[in-house]
C-alpha atoms as a PDB file:
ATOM      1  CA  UNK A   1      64.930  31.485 -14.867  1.00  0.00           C
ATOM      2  CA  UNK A   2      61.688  33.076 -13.756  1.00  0.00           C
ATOM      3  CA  UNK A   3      59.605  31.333 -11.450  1.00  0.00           C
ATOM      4  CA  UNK A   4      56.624  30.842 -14.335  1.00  0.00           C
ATOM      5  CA  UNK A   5      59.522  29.150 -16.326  1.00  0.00           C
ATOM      6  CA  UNK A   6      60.867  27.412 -13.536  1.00  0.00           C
ATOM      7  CA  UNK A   7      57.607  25.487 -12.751  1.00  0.00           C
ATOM      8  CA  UNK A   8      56.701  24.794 -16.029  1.00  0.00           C
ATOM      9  CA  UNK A   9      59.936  23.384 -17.106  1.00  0.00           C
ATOM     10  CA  UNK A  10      59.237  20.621 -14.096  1.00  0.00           C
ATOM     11  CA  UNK A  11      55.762  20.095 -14.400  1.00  0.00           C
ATOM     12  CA  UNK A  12      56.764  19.092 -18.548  1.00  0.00           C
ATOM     13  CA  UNK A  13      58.028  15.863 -16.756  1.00  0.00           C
ATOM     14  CA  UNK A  14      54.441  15.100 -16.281  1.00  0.00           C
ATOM     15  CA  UNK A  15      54.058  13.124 -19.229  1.00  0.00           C
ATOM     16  CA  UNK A  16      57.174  10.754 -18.651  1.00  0.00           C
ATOM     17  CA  UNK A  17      54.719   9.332 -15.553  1.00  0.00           C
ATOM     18  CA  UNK A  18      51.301   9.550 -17.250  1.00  0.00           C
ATOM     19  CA  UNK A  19      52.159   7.840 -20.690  1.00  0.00           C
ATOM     20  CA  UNK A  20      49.326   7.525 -22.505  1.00  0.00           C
ATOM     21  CA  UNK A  21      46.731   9.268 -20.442  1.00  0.00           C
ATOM     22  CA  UNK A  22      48.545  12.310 -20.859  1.00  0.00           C
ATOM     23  CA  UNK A  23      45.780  12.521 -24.155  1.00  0.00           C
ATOM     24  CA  UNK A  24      42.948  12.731 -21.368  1.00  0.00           C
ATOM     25  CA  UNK A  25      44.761  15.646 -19.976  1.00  0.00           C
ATOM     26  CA  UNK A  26      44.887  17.443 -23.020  1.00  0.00           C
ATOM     27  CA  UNK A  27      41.139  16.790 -23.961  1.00  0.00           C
ATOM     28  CA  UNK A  28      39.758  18.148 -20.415  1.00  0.00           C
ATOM     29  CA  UNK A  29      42.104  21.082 -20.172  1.00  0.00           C
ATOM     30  CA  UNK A  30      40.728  21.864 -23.843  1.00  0.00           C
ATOM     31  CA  UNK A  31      37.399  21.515 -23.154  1.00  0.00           C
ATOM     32  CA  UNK A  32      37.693  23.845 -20.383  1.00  0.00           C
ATOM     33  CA  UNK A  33      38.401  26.511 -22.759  1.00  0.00           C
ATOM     34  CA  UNK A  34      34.788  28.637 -23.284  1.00  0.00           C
ATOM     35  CA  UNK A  35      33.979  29.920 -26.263  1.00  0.00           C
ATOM     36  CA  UNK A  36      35.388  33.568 -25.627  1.00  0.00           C
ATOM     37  CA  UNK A  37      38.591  32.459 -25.128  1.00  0.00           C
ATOM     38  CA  UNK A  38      38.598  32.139 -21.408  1.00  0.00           C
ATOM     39  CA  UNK A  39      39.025  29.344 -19.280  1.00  0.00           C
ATOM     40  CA  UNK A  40      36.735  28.112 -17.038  1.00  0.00           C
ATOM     41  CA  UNK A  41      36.366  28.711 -12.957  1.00  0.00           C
ATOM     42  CA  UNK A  42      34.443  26.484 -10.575  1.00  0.00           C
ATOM     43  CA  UNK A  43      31.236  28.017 -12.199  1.00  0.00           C
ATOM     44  CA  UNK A  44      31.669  27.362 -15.646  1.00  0.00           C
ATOM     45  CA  UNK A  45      32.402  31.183 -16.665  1.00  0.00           C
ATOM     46  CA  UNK A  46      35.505  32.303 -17.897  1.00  0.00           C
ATOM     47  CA  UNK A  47      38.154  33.993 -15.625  1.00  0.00           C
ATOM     48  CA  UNK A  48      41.852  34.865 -16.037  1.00  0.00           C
ATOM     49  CA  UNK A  49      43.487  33.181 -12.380  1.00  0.00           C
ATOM     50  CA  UNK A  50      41.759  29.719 -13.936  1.00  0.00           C
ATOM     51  CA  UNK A  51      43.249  30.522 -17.443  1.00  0.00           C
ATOM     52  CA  UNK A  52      46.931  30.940 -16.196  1.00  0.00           C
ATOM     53  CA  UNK A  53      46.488  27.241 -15.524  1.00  0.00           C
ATOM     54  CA  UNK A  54      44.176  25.871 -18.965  1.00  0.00           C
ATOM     55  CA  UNK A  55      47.364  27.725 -20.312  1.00  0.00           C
ATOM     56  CA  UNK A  56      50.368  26.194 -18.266  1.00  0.00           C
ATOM     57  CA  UNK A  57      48.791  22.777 -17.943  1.00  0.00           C
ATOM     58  CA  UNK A  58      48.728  22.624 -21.876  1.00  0.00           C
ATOM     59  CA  UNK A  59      52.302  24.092 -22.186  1.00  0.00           C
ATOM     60  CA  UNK A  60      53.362  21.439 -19.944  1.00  0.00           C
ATOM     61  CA  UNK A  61      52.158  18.657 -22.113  1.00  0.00           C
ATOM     62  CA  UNK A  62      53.949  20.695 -25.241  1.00  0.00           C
ATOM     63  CA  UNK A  63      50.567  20.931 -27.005  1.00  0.00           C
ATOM     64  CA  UNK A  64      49.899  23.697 -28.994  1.00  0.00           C
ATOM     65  CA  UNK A  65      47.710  26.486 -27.384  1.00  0.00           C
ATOM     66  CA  UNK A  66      44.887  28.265 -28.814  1.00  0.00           C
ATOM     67  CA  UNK A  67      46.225  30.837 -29.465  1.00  0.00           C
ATOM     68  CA  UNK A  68      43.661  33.244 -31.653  1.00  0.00           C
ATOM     69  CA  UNK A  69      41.071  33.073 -28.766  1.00  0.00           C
ATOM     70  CA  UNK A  70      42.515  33.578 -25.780  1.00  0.00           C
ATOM     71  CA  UNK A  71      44.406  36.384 -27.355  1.00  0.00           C
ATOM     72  CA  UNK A  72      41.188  37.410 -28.593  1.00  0.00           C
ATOM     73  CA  UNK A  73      40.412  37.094 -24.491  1.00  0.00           C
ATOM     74  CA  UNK A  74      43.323  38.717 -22.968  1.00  0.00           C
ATOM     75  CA  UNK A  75      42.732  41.808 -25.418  1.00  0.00           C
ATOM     76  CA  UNK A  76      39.210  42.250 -23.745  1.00  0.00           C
ATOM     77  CA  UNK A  77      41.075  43.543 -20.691  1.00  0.00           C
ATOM     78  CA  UNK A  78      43.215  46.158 -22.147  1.00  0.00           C
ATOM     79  CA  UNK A  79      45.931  46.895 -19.743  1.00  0.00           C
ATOM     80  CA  UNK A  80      43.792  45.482 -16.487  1.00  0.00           C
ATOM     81  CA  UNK A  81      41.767  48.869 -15.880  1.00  0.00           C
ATOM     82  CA  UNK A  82      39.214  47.900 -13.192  1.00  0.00           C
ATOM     83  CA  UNK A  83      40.864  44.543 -12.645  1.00  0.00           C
ATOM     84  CA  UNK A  84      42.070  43.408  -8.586  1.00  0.00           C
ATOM     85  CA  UNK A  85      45.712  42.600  -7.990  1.00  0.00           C
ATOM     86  CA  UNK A  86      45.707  38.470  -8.681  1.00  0.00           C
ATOM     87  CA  UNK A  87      43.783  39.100 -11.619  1.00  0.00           C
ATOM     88  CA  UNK A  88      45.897  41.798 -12.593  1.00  0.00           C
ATOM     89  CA  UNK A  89      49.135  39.409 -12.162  1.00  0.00           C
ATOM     90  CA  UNK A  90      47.146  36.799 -14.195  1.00  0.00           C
ATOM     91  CA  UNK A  91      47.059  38.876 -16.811  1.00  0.00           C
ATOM     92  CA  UNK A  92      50.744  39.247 -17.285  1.00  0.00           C
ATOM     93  CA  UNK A  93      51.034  35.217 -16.896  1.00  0.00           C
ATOM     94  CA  UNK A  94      48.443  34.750 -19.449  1.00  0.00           C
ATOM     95  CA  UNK A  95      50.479  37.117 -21.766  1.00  0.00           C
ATOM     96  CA  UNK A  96      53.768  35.315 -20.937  1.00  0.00           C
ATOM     97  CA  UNK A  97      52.320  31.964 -21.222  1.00  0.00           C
ATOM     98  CA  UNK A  98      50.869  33.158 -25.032  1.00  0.00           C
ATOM     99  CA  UNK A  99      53.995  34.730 -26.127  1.00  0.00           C
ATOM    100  CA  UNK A 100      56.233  30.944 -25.802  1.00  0.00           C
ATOM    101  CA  UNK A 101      54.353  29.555 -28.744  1.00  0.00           C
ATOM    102  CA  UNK A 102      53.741  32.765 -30.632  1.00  0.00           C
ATOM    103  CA  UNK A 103      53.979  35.995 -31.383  1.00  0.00           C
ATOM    104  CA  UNK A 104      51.584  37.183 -29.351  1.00  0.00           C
ATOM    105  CA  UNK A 105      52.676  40.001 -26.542  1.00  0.00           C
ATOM    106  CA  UNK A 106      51.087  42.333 -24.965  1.00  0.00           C
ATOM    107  CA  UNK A 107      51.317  46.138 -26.374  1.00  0.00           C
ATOM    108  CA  UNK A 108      54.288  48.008 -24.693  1.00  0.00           C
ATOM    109  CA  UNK A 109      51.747  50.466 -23.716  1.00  0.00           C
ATOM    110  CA  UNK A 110      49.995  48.805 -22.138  1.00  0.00           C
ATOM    111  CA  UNK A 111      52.617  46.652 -20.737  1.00  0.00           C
ATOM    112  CA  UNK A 112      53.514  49.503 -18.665  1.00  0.00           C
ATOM    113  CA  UNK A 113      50.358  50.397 -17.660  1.00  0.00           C
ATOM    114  CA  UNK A 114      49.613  47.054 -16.391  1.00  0.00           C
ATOM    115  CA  UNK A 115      53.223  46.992 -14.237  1.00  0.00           C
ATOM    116  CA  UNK A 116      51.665  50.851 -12.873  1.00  0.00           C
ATOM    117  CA  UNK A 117      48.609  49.024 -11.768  1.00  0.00           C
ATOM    118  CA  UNK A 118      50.629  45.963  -9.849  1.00  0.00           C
ATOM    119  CA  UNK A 119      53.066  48.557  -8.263  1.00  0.00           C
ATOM    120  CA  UNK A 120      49.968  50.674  -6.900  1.00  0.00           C
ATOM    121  CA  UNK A 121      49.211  47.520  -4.783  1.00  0.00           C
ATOM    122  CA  UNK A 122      53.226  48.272  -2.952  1.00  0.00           C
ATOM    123  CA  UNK A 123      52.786  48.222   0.592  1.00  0.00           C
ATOM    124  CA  UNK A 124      53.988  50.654   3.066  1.00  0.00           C
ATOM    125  CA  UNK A 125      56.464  48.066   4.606  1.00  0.00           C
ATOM    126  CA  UNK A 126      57.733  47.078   0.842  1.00  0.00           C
ATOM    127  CA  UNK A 127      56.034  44.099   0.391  1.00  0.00           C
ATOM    128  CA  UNK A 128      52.739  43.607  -1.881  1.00  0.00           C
ATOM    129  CA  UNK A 129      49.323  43.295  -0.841  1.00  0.00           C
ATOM    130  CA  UNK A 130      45.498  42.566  -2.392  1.00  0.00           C
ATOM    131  CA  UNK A 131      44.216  45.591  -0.808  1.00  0.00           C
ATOM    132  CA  UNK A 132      45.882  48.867  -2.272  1.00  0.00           C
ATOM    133  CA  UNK A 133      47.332  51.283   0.035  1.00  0.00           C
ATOM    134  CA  UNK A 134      47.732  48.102   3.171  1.00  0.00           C
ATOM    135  CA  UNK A 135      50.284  48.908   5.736  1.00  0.00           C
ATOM    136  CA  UNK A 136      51.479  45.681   5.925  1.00  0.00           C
ATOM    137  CA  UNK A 137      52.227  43.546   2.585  1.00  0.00           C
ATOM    138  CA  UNK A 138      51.238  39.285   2.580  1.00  0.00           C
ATOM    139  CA  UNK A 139      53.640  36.441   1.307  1.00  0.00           C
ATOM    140  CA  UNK A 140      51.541  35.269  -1.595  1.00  0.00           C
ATOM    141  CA  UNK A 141      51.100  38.869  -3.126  1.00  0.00           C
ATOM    142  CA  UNK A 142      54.414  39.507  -3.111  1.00  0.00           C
ATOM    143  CA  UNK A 143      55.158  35.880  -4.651  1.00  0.00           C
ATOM    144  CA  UNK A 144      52.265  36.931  -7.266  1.00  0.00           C
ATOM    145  CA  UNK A 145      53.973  40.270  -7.757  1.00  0.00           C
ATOM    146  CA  UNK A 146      57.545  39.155  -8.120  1.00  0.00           C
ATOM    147  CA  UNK A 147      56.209  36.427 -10.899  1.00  0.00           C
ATOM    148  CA  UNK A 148      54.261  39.146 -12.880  1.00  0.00           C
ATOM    149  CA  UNK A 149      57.454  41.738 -12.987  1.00  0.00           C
ATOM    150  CA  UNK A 150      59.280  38.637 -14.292  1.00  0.00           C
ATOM    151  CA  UNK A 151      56.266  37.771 -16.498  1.00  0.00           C
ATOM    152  CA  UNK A 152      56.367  41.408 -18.180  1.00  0.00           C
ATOM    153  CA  UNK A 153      60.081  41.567 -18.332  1.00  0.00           C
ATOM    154  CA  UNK A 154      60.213  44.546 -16.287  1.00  0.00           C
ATOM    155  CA  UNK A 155      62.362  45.019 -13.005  1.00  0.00           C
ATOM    156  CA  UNK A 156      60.684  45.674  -9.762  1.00  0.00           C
ATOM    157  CA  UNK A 157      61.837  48.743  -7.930  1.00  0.00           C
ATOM    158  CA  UNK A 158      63.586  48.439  -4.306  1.00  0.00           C
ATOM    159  CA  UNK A 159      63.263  44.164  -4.514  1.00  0.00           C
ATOM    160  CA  UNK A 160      64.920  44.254  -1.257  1.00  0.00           C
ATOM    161  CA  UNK A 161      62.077  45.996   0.604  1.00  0.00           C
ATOM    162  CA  UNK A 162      60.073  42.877  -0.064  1.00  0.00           C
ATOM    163  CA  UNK A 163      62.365  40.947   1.292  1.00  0.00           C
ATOM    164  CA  UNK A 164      62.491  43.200   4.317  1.00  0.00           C
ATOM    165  CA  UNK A 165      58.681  42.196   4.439  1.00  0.00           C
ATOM    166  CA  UNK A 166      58.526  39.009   3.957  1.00  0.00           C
ATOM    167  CA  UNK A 167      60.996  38.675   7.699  1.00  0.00           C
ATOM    168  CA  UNK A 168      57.409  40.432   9.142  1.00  0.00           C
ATOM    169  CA  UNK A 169      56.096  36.684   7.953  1.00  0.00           C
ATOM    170  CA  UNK A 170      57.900  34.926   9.469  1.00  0.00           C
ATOM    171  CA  UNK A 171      56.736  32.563  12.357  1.00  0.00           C
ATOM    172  CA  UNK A 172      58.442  31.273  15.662  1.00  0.00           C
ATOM    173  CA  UNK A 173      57.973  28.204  14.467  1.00  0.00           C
ATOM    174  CA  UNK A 174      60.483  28.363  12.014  1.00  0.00           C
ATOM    175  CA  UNK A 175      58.239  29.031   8.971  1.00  0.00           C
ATOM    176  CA  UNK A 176      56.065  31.640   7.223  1.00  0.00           C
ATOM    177  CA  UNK A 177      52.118  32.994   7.945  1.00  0.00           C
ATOM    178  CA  UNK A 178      50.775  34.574   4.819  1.00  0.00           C
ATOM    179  CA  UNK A 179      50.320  37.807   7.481  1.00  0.00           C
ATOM    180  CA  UNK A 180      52.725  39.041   9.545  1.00  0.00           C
ATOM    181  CA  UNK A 181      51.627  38.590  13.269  1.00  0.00           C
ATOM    182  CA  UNK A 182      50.574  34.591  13.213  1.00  0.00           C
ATOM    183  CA  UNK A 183      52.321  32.189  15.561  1.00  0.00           C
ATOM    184  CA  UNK A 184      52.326  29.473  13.191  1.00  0.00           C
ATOM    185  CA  UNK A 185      53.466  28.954   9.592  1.00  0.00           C
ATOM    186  CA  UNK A 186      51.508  27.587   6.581  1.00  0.00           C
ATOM    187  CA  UNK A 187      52.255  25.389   4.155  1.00  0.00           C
ATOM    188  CA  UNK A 188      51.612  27.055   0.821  1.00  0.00           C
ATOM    189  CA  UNK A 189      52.798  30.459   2.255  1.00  0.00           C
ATOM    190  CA  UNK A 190      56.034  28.921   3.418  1.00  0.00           C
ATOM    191  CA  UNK A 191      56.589  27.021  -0.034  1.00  0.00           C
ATOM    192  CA  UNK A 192      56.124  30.601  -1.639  1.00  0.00           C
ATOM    193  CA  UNK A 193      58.165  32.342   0.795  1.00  0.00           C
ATOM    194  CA  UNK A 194      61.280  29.730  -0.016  1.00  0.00           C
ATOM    195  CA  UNK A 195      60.694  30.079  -4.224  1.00  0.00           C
ATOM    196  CA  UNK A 196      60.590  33.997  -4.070  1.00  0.00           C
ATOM    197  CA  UNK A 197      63.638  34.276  -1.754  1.00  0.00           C
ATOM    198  CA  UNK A 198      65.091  31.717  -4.016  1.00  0.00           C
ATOM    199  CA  UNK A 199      64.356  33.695  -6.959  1.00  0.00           C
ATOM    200  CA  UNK A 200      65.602  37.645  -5.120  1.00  0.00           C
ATOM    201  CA  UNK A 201      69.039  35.424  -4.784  1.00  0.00           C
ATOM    202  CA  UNK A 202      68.234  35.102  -0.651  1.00  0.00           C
ATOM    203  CA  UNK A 203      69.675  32.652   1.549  1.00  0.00           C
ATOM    204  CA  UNK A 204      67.124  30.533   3.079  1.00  0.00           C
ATOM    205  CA  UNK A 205      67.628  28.044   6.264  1.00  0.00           C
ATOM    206  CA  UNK A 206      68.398  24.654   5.743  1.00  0.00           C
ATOM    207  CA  UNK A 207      65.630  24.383   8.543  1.00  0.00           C
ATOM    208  CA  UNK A 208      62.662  25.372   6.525  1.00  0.00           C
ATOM    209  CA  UNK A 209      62.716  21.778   4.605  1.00  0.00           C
ATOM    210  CA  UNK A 210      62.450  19.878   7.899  1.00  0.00           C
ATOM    211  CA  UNK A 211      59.430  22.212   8.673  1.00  0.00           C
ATOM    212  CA  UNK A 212      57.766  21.429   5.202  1.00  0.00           C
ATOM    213  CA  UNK A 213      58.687  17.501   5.558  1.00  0.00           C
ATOM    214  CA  UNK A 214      57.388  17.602   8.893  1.00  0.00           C
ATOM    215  CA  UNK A 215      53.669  18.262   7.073  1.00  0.00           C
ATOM    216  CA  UNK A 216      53.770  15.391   5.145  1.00  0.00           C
ATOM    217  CA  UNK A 217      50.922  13.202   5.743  1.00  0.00           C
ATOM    218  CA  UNK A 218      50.939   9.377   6.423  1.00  0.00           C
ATOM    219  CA  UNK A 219      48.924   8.629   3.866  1.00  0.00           C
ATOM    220  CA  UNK A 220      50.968  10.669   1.652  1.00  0.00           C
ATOM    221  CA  UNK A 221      50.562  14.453   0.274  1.00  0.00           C
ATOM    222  CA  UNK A 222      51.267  17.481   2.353  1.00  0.00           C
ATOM    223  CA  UNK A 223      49.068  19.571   4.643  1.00  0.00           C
ATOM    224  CA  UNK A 224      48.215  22.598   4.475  1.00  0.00           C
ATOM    225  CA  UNK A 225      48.975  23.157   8.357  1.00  0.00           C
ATOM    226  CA  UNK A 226      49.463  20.636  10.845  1.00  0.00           C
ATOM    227  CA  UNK A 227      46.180  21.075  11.912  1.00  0.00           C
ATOM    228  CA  UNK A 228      44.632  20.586   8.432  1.00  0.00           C
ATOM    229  CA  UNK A 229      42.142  17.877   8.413  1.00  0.00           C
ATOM    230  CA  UNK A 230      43.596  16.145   4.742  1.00  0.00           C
ATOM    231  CA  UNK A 231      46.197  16.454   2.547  1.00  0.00           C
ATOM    232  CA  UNK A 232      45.942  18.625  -0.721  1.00  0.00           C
ATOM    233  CA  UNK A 233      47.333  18.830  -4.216  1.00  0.00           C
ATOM    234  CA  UNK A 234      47.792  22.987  -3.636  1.00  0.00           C
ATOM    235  CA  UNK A 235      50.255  22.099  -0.733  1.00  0.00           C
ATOM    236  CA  UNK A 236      52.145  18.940  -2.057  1.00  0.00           C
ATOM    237  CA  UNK A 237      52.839  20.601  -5.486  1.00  0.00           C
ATOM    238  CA  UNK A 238      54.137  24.251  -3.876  1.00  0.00           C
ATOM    239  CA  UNK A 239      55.841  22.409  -1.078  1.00  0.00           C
ATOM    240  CA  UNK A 240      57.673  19.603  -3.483  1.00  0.00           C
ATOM    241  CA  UNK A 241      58.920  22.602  -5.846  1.00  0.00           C
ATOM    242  CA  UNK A 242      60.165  24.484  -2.698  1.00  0.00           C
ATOM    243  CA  UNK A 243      62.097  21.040  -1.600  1.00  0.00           C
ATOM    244  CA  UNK A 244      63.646  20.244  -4.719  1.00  0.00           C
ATOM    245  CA  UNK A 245      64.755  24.210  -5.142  1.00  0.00           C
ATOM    246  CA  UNK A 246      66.301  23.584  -1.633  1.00  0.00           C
ATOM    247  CA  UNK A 247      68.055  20.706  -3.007  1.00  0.00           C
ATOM    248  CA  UNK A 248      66.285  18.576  -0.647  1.00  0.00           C
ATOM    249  CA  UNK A 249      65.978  14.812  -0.570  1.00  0.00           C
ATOM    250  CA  UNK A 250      62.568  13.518  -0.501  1.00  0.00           C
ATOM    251  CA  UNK A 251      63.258  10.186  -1.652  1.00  0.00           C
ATOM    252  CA  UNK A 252      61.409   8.463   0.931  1.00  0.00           C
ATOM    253  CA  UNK A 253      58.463  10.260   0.086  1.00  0.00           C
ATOM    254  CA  UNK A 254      58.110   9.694  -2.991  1.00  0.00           C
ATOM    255  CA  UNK A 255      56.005   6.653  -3.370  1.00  0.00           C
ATOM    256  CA  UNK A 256      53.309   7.714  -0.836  1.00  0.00           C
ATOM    257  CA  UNK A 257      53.122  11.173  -2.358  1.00  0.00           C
ATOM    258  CA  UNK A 258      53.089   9.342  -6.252  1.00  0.00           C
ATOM    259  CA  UNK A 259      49.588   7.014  -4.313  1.00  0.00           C
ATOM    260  CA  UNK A 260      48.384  10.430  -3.270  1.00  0.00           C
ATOM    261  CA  UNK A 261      48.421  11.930  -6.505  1.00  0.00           C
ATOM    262  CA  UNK A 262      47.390   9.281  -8.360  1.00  0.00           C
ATOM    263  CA  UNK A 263      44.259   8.746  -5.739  1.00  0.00           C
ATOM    264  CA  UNK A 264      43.006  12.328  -6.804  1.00  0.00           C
ATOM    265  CA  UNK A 265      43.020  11.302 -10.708  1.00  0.00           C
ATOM    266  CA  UNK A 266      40.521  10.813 -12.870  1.00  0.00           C
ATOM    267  CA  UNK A 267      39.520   9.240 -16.522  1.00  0.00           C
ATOM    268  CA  UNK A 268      38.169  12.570 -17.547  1.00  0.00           C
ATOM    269  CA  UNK A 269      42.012  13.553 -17.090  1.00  0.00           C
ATOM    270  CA  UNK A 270      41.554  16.392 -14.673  1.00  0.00           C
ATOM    271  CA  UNK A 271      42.943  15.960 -10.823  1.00  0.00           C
ATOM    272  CA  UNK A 272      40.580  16.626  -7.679  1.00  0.00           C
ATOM    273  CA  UNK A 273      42.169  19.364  -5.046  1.00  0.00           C
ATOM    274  CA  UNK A 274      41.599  16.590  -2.115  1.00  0.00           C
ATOM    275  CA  UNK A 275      39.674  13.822  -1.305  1.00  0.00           C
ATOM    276  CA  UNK A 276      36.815  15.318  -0.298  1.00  0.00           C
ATOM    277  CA  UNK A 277      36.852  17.585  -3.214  1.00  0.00           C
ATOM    278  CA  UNK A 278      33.900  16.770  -6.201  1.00  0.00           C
ATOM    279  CA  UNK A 279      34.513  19.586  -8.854  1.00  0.00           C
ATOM    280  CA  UNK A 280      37.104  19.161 -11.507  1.00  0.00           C
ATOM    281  CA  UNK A 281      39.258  22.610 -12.916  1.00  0.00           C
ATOM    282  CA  UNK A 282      42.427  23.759 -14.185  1.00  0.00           C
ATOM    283  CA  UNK A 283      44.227  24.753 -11.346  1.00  0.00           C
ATOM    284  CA  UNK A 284      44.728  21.193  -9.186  1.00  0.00           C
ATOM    285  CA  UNK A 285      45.066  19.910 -12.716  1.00  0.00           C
ATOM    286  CA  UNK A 286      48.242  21.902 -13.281  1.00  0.00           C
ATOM    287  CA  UNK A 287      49.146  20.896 -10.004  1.00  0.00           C
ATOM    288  CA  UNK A 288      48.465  17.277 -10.923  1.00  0.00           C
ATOM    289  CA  UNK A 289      51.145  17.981 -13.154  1.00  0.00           C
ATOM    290  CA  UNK A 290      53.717  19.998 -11.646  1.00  0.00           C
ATOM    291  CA  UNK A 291      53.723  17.465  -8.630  1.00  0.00           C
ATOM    292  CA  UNK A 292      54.281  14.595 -11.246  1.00  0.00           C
ATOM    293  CA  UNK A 293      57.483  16.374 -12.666  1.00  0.00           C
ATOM    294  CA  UNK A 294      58.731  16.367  -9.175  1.00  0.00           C
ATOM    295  CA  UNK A 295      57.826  12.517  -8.086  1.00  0.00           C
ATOM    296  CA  UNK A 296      59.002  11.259 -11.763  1.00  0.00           C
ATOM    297  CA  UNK A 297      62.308  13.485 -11.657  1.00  0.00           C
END
């Protein structure tokens, strides 16, 4: 199962724990939707990475998606000419998330185009990186990388060379940096590093769950680092779905982390990131959502 599927097919639990306000979901991930199609980014204007989300966040509430105009949307970009790596990756998810309630695919053509594009972005160590032509690759391109290959149905050449660069990322502490050279691990890039190994069949340390559990917050939620001043949805959701696809336990977090969640909701049925967070969007919704399937499992 692809790592798109894989998350979606959790965060569907979402419901089971929201009842009836799952309705208020659906109305303020629709009215996100702008009138070209496009979903909309912190600024109101339409953009593909916040899209991937309007999209995912409706499939996980199994309500239909509009399908004419973001199609419409996604056909504005051709094959990604011009586009930078994430949004070029978002642009395969988009397609992806289209073609499970329809028809809709992108042209092979362009199809192959588009996996040209991602592959320019191949490190010289094997991994991926933002920056085309980087000596080194990062964690969370190669994550974005592996999902859009999947996302396109095509295979990535040589997967083991980013495996061989994702060991550059990892830290003494037991963990993963997003960059290779970084004392200390992250949360998010460590969640990401355990899902993609996962997913290139890689054996990962029984260790790496104590490191993640270890940045759960009192007040429940992870952090992003140890160091991080609050807890955030990003970091809970990514480090839940690595837990649970470690086969990890985290009963006894459950109820602080389900308080947590529920402290970031809102009756206009999106999530907020954090707590000190005032702007309402896609993204934290879906990972409203996906960290719901996990706590309601």
């Amino acid at each position: 199962m692809s790592i798109r599927l894989e998350m979606l097919q959790v965060a569907r639990l979402a419901p089971k724990v929201l009842g009836e306000s799952s309705e208020l979901v659906h109305r303020f991930l629709l009215s996100q939707q702008n009138e070209d199609g496009g979903f909309k980014d912190r600024a109101g204007q339409s953009d593909l990475y916040y899209t991937v989300f309007g999209l995912e966040g409706l499939l996980a509430l199994q309500a239909a998606l509009p399908t004419e105009r973001v199609e419409r949307y996604l056909n504005s970009f051709t094959h990604g000419a011009h586009l930078d790596f994430v949004h070029l990756c978002c642009l395969a998810r988009c397609w992806a998330a289209l073609s499970s309630q329809a028809s809709s695919r992108i042209p092979a053509d362009e199809g192959s185009r588009l996996v040209a594009a991602i592959e320019a972005f191949r490190a010289k160590d094997g991994g991926y990186h933002p920056v085309a032509r980087n000596t080194a690759g990062t964690v969370y391109a190669g994550f974005l990388a592996a999902g859009a290959y999947q996302d396109l149905r095509a295979k990535m050449p040589e997967p083991l060379e980013l495996v061989r660069s994702l060991k550059y990322c990892e830290t003494p502490d037991g963990a993963w940096a997003n960059e290779r050279g970084l004392k200390e691990g992250s949360t998010n890039s460590t969640a990401a590093a355990v899902t993609l190994l996962r997913q290139l069949t890689m054996p990962v340390s029984a260790q790496v769950g104590d490191w993640l559990l270890a940045r759960v917050d009192a007040q429940g939620g992870f952090r992003a680092a140890m160091g991080a001043p609050l807890p955030d949805l990003l970091s809970t959701a990514t480090s839940l779905h690595a837990l649970a696809g470690l086969e990890r336990d985290f009963q006894i977090i459950k109820e602080s982390c389900l308080d947590f969640v529920d402290s970031l909701w809102t009756n206009e049925g999106g999530f907020y990131g954090h707590w000190g967070e005032e702007i309402l969007d896609c993204e934290y919704t879906y990972y409203g959502l996906l960290s719901l399937g996990h706590l309601g499992f």
